[in-house]
Protein backbone atom coordinates (compact mmCIF):
# COMPACT_ATOMS: atom_id res chain seq x y z
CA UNK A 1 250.75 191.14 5.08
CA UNK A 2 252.38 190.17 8.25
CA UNK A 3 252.27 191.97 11.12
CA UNK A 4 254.23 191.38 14.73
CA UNK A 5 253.82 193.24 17.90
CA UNK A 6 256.55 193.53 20.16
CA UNK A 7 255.91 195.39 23.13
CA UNK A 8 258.80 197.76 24.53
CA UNK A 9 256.66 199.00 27.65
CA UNK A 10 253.14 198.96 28.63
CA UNK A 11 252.76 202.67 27.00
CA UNK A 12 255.42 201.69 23.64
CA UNK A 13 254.74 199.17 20.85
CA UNK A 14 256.71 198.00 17.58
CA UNK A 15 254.87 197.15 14.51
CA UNK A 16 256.94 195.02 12.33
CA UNK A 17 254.93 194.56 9.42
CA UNK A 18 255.86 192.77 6.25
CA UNK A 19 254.48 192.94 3.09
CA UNK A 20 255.23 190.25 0.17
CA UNK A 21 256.66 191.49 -3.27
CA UNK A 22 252.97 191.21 -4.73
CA UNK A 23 251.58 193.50 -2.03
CA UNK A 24 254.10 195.86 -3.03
CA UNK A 25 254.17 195.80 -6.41
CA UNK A 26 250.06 196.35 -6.35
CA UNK A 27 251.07 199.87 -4.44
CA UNK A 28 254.12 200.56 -7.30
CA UNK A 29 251.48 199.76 -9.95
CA UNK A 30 248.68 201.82 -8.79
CA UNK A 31 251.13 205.18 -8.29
CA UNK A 32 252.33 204.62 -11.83
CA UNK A 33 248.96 204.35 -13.21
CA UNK A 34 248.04 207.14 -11.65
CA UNK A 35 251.64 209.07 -12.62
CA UNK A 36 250.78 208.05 -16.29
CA UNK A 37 247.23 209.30 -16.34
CA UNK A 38 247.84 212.75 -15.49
CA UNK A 39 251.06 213.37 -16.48
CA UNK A 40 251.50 216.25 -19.17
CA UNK A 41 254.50 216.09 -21.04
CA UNK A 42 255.31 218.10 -24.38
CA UNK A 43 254.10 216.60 -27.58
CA UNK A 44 251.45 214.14 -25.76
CA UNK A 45 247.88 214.66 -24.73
CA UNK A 46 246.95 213.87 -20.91
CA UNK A 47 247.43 210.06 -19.92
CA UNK A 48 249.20 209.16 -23.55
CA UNK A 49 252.83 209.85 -22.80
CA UNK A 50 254.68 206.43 -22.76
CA UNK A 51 255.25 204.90 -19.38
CA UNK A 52 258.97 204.88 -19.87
CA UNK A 53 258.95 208.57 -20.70
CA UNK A 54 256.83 209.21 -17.68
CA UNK A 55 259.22 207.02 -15.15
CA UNK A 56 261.95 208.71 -16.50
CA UNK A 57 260.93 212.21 -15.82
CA UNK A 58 259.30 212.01 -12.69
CA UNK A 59 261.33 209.19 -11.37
CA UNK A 60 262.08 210.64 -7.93
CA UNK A 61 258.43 211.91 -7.25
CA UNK A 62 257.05 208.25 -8.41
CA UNK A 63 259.52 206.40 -5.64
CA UNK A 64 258.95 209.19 -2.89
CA UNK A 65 254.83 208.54 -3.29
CA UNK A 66 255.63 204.80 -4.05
CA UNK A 67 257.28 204.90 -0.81
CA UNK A 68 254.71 206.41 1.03
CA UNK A 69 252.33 204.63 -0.30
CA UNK A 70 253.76 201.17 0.68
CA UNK A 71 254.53 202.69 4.51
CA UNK A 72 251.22 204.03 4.95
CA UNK A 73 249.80 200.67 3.80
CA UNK A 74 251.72 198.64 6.58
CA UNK A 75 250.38 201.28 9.53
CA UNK A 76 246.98 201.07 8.27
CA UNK A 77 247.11 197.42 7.89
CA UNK A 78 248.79 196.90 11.26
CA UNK A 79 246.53 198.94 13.22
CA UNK A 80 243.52 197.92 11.93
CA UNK A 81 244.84 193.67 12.76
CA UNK A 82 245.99 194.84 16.55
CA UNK A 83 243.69 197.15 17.05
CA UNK A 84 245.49 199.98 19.07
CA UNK A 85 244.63 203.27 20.19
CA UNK A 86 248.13 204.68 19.30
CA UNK A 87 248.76 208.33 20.76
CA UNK A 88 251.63 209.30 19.13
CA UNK A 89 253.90 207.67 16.22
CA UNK A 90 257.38 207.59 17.36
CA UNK A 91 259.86 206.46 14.40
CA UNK A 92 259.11 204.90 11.38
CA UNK A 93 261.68 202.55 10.09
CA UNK A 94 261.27 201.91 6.17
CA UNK A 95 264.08 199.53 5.20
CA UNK A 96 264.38 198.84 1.44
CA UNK A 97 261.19 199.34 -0.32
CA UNK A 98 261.52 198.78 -4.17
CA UNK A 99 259.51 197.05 -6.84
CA UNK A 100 259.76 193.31 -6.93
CA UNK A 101 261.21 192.44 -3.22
CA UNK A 102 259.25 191.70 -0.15
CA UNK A 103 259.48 195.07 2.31
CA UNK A 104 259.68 195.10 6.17
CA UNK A 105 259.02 198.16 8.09
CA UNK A 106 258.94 199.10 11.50
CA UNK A 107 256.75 201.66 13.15
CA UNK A 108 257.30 203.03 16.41
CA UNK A 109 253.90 203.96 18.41
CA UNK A 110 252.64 205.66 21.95
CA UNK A 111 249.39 203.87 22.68
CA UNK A 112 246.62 204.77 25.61
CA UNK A 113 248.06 202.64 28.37
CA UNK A 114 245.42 200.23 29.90
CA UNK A 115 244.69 200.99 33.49
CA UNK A 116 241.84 200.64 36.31
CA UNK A 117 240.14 203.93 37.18
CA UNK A 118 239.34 204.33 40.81
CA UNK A 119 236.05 206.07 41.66
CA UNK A 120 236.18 209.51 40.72
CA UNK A 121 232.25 210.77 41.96
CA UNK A 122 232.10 212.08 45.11
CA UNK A 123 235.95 212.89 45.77
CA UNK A 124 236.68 214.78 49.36
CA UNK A 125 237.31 218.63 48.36
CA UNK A 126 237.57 221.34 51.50
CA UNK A 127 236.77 225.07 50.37
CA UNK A 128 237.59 228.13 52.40
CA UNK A 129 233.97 230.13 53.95
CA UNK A 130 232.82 232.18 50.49
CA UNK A 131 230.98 234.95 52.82
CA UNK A 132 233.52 237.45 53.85
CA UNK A 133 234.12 239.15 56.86
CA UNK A 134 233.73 242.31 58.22
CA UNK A 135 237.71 242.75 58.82
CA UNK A 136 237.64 241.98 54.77
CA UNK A 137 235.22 244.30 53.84
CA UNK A 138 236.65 247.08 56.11
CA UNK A 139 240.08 246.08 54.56
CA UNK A 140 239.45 246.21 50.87
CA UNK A 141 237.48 249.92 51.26
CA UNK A 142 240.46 250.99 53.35
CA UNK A 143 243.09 249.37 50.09
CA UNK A 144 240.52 251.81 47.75
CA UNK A 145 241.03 254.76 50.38
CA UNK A 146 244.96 254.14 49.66
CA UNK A 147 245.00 254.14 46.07
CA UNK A 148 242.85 257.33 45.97
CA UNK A 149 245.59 258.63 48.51
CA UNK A 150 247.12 262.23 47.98
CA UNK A 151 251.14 262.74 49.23
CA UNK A 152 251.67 266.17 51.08
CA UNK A 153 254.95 267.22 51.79
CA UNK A 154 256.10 265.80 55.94
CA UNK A 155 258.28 268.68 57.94
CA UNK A 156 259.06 265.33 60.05
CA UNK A 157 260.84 261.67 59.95
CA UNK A 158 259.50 259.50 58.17
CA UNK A 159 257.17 256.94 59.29
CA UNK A 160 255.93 253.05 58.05
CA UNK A 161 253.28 254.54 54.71
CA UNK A 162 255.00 257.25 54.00
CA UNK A 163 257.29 258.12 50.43
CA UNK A 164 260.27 259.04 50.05
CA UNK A 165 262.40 260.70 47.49
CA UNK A 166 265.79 259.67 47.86
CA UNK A 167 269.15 258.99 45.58
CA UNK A 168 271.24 256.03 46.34
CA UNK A 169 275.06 254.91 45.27
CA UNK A 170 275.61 251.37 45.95
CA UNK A 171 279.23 249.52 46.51
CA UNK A 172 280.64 246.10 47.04
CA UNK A 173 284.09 245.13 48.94
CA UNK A 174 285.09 248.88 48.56
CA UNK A 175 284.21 249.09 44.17
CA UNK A 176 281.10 250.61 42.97
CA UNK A 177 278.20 248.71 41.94
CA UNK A 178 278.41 250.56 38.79
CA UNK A 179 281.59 248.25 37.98
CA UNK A 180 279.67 245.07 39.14
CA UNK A 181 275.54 245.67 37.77
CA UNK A 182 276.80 245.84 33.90
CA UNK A 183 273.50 247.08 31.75
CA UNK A 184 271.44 247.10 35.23
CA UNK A 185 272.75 250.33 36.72
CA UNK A 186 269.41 250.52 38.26
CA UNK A 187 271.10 248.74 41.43
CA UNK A 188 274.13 250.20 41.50
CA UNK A 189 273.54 254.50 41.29
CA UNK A 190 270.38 256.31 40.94
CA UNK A 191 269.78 260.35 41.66
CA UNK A 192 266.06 260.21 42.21
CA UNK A 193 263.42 257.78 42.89
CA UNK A 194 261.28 256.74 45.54
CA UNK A 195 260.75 254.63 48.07
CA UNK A 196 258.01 253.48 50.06
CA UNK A 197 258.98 253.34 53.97
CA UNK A 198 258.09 249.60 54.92
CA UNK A 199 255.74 248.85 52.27
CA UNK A 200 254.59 245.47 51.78
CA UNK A 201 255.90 245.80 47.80
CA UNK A 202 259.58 245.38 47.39
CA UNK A 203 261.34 247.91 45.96
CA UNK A 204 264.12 247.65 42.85
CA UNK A 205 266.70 247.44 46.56
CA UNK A 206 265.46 244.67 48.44
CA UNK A 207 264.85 245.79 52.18
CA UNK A 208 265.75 249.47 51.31
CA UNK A 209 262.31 250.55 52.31
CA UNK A 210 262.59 248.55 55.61
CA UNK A 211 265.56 251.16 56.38
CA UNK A 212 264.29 254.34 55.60
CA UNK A 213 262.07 255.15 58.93
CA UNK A 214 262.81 257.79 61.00
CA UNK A 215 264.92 259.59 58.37
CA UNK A 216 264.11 263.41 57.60
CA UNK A 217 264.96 265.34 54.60
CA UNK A 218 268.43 266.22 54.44
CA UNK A 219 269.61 263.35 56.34
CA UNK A 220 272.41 260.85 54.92
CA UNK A 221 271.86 257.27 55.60
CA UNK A 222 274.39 254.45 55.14
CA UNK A 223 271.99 251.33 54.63
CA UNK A 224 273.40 247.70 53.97
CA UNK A 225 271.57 245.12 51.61
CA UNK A 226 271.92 241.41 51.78
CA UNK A 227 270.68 240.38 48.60
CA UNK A 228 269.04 237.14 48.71
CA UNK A 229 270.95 233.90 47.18
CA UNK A 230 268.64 233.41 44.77
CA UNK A 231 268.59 236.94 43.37
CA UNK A 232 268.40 236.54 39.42
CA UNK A 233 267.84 240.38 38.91
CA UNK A 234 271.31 240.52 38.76
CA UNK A 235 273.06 237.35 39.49
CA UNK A 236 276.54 238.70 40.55
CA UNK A 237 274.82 240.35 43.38
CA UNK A 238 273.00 236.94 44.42
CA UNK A 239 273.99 236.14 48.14
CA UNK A 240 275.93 239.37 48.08
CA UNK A 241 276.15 241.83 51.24
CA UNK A 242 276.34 245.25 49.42
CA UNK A 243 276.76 249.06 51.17
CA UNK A 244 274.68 251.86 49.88
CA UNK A 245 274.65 255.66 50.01
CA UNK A 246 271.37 257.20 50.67
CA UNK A 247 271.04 261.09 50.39
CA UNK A 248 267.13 261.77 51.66
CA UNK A 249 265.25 264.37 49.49
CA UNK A 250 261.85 264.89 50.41
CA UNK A 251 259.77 263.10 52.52
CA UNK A 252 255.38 263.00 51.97
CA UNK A 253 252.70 261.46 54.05
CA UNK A 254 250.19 259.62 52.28
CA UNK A 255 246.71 261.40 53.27
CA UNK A 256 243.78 259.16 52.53
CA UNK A 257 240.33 260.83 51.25
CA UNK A 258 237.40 260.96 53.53
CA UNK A 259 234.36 258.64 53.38
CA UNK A 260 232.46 261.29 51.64
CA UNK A 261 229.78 261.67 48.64
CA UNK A 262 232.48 262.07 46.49
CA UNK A 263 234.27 259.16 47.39
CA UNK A 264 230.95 257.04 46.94
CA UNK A 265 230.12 258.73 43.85
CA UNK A 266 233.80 257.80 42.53
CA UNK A 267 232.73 254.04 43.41
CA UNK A 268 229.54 253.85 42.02
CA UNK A 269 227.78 253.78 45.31
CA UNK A 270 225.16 256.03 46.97
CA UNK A 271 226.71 255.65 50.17
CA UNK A 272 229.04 253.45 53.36
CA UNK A 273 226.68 251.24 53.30
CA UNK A 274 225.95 250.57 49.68
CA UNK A 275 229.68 250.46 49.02
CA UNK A 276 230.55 247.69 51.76
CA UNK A 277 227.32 246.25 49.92
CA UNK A 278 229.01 246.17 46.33
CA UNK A 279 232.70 245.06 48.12
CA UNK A 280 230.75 241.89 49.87
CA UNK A 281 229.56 240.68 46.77
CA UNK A 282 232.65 241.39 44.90
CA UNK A 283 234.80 239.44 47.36
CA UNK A 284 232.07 236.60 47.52
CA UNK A 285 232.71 236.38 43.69
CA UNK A 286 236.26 235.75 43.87
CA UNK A 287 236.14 233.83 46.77
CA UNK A 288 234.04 231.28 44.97
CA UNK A 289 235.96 231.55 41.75
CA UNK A 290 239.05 230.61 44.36
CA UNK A 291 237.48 227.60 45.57
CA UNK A 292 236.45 226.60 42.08
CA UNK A 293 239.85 226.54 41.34
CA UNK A 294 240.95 224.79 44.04
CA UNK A 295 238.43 222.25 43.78
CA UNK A 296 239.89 221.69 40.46
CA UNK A 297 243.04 221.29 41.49
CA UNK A 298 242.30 219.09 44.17
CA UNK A 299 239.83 216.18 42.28
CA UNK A 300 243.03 216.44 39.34
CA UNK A 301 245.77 215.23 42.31
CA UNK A 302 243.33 213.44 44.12
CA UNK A 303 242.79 210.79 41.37
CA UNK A 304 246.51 211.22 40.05
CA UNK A 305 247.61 210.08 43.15
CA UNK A 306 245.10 206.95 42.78
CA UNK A 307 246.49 205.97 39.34
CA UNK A 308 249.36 203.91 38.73
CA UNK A 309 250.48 204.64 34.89
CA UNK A 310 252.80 204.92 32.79
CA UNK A 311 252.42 208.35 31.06
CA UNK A 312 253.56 207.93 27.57
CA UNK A 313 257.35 208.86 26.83
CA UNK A 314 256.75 210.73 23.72
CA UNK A 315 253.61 213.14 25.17
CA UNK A 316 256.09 213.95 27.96
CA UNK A 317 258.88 214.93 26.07
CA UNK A 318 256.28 217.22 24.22
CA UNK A 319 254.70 218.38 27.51
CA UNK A 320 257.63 219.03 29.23
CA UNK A 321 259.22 221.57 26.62
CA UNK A 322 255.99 223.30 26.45
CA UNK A 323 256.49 223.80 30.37
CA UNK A 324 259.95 224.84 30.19
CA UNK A 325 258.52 227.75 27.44
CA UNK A 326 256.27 228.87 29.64
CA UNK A 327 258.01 228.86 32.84
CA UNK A 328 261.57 230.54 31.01
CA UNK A 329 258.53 233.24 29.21
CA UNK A 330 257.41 234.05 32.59
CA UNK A 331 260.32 234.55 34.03
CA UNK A 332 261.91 236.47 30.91
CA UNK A 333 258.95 238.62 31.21
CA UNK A 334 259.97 239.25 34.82
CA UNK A 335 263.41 240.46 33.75
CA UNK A 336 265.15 236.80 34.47
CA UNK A 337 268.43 236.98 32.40
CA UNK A 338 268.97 234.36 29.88
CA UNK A 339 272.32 233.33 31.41
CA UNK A 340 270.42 232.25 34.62
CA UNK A 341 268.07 229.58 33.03
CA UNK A 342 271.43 227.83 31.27
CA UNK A 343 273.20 228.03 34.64
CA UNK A 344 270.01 226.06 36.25
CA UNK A 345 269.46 223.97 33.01
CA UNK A 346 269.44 220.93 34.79
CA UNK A 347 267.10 221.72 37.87
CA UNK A 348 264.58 223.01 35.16
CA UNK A 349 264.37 220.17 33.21
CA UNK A 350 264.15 218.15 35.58
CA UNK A 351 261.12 219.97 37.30
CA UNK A 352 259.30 220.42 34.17
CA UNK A 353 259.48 216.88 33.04
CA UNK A 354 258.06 215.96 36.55
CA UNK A 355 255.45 218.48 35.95
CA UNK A 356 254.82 217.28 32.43
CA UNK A 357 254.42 213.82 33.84
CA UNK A 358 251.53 214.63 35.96
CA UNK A 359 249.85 216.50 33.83
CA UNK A 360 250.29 213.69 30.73
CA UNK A 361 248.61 211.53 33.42
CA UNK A 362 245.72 213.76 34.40
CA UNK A 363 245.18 214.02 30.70
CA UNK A 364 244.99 210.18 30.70
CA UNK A 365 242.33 209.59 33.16
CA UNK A 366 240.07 212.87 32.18
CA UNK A 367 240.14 211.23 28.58
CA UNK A 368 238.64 207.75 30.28
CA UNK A 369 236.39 209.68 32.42
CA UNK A 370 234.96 211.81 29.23
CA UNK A 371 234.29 208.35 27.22
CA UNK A 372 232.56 207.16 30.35
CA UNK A 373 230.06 210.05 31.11
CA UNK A 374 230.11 210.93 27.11
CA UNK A 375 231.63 214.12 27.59
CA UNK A 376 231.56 215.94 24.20
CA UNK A 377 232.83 219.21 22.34
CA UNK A 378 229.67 221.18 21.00
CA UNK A 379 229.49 224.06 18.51
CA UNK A 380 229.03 226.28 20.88
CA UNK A 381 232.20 225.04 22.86
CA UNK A 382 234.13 226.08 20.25
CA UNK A 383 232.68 229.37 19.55
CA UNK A 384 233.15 230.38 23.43
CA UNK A 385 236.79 229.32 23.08
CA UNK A 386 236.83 231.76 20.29
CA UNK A 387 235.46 234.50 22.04
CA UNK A 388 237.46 233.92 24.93
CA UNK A 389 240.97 233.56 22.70
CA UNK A 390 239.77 236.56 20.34
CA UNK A 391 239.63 238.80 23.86
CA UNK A 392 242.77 237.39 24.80
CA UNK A 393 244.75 237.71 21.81
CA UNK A 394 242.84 241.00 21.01
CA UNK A 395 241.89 239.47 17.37
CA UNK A 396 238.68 239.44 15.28
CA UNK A 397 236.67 235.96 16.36
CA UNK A 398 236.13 235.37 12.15
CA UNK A 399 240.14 235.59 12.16
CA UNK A 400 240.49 233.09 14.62
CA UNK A 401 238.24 231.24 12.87
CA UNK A 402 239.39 230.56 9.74
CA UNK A 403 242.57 229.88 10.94
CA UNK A 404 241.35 226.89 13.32
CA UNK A 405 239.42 225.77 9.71
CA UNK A 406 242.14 225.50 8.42
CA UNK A 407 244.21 223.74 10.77
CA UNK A 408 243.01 220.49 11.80
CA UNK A 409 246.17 219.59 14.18
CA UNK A 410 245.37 222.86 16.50
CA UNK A 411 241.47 222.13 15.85
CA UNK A 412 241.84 218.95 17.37
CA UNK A 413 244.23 220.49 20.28
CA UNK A 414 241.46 222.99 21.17
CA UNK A 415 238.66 220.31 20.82
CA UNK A 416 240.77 217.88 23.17
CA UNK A 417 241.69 220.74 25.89
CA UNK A 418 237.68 221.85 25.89
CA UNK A 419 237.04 217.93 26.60
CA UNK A 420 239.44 217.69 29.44
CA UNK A 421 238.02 221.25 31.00
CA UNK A 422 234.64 219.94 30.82
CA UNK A 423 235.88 216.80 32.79
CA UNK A 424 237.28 218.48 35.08
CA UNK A 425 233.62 220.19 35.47
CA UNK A 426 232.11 217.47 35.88
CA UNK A 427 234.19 216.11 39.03
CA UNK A 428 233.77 219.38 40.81
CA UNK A 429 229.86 219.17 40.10
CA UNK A 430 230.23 215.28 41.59
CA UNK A 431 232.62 216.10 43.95
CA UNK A 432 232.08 216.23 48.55
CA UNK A 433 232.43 219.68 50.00
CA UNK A 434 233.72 220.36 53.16
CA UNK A 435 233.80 224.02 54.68
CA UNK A 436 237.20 224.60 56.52
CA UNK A 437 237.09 226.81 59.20
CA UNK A 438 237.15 230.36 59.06
């Protein structure tokens, strides 16, 4: 066997390996044998049928194995001479592989690109103060006051908190939305909803809330909308000025529930005091959790921006279409239409396969870092990623499973995503810590 190594880019080899007619007859030899000894065919006992009879009716199964056989010989062969840590196989090119002639072929690869790692413990993080503040405490109980919050009937305008029940009919240059909105007549004519009067959540109108104080019940309002350019809703309206209709119904005052024993009680809280108690704590927790995150963030980029490699071609192209089906299920999930990612095609693409780029390359240099500090997957790794999934999924953990047993390609996905989480880990525990100011 001969084997050369031509070297496309620092992340891409070719294998050109070569195997002499002997070499390849040993491989045709050994899958005929084998064809021969188990072969069943009608009037012979197991392994006795002639050899001619057995080419002859399982001629294309013998050259498809014989095949295989030959091409799995040259990878084997060639990575075990050049020793590389290939990531990916690219193309495998077979050429002619038959019985009695030499065969060449040609195998593609991905391999780990070589580079320097630049010290990764003790990397500058900043966190935001975890104890919260009064004005946050306060804030929070008064949020709880506000979803507990009746609506009474107001015999006056009304004013920024309030609801109101309104109808609307929309039209653009003089034709009704209804002609423009096709299946999303949502945002062209509607005879009763409501709307909160300049609430901090938008409403199915943009900026029809912002409009509606000072109006009683009874009144008429004509209210124009400037729909935002990049309005996918309903992309004919994008960047669209449209006139609306507003008939006011009813008009109700949100009235917030006292600080009472009741109120506690509904909380799980004896009283003021104990409830501002339980809020602290709460925010404390997800203040922390925030930084966490944020550390994690920050210790990924930090040594991404440190690292000058070349993230393999072929985990990018994977990478970035499993960012473009998350980002387009997202956003389909947020009632994007279809016809909106193929008009931006092109600026999606290109912003996932930046993002897949990165994250190809923080994969990279977590993968060093967990051969360095021996980072491994453990038994019970896996079973808390099976909790965690069977919650998620809302699955039986057994299910889950049996299904990983059985699947050694998404086995080995899980194992290598627990690695590179535990990684991460580990910089956060190494990492500096510096308390911005409050």
């Amino acid at each position: 066997m001969n084997v050369q190594l031509n070297t496309v880019s620092e992340s891409r080899k070719n294998l050109v390996v070569t195997l002499d007619k002997s070499e390849v007859d040993t491989e045709h030899k050994a899958v005929l044998g084998e064809y021969v000894r188990l072969a069943r065919l009608p009037g012979f006992r197991p392994g006795k049928a002639p050899e001619a009879l057995v080419v002859k009716r399982f001629a294309k199964e013998i050259a498809e194995e014989f095949k295989n056989k030959v091409v799995s010989k040259a990878y084997r062969g060639a990575l075990e001479k050049e020793k590389l840590d290939v990531l990916n196989v690219v193309k495998v090119e077979e050429g002619t592989i038959e019985p009695g002639v030499p065969a060449a072929i040609t195998v593609t690869v991905d391999v780990r690109p070589e580079f320097t790692m630049p010290e990764y413990v003790g990397i500058p993080t900043k966190v935001a103060p975890a104890d919260p503040t009064d004005a946050e405490v306060d804030s929070v109980i008064q949020a709880l006051r506000s979803e507990a919050a009746d609506f009474k009937p107001a015999a006056r305008p009304a004013a920024k908190g309030d609801y109101v029940k309104l109808s609307y009919e929309g039209s653009l240059d003089g034709k009704p939305l209804a002609d423009v909105v096709g299946d999303k007549q949502l945002y062209a004519k509607v005879p009763q909803t409501w709307e909160e009067v300049e609430g901090s959540n938008e409403g199915i109108i943009p900026g029809l809330g912002k409009q509606l104080a000072g109006a009683s019940k009874g009144d008429k309002k004509a209210v124009t909308v400037a729909f935002p350019s990049d309005f996918q809703q309903v992309p004919a309206l994008a960047g669209k000025t449209a006139e609306y209709s507003v008939d006011i119904q009813e008009v109700r005052e949100r009235v917030l529930p006292e600080l009472d024993e009741a109120f506690f009680k509904a909380h799980q809280a004896d009283d003021l005091e104990g409830l501002k108690s339980q809020v602290r704590a709460n925010l404390k927790l997800q203040k922390e959790r925030s930084n966490r995150a944020s550390q994690r963030t920050q210790v990924t980029q930090a040594l991404a921006d440190k690292v000058n490699v070349e993230a393999p071609s072929s985990l990018v192209d994977a990478e970035t279409q499993a960012v473009l089906r998350q980002f387009i299920q997202e956003n389909m999930r947020r009632g994007v239409p279809a016809e909106q990612f193929e008009k931006d095609k092109k600026e999606l693409f290109d912003g996932a396969k930046k993002a897949a780029a990165n994250r190809v390359k923080v994969q990279l240099i977590l993968a060093k870092i967990a051969e360095a500090e021996k980072i491994s997957v453990s038994e019970r790794d896996i079973d808390a990623y099976i909790l965690q999934e069977a919650s998620r999924s809302n699955q039986r953990p057994d299910k889950i499973a049996k299904e990983l047993a059985k699947d050694r390609e998404a086995l080995r996905s899980v194992q290598q995503a627990i690695i590179f989480d535990k990684s991460v880990d580990f910089l956060v525990s190494k990492a500096t810590v510096t308390v911005s100011e409050s």
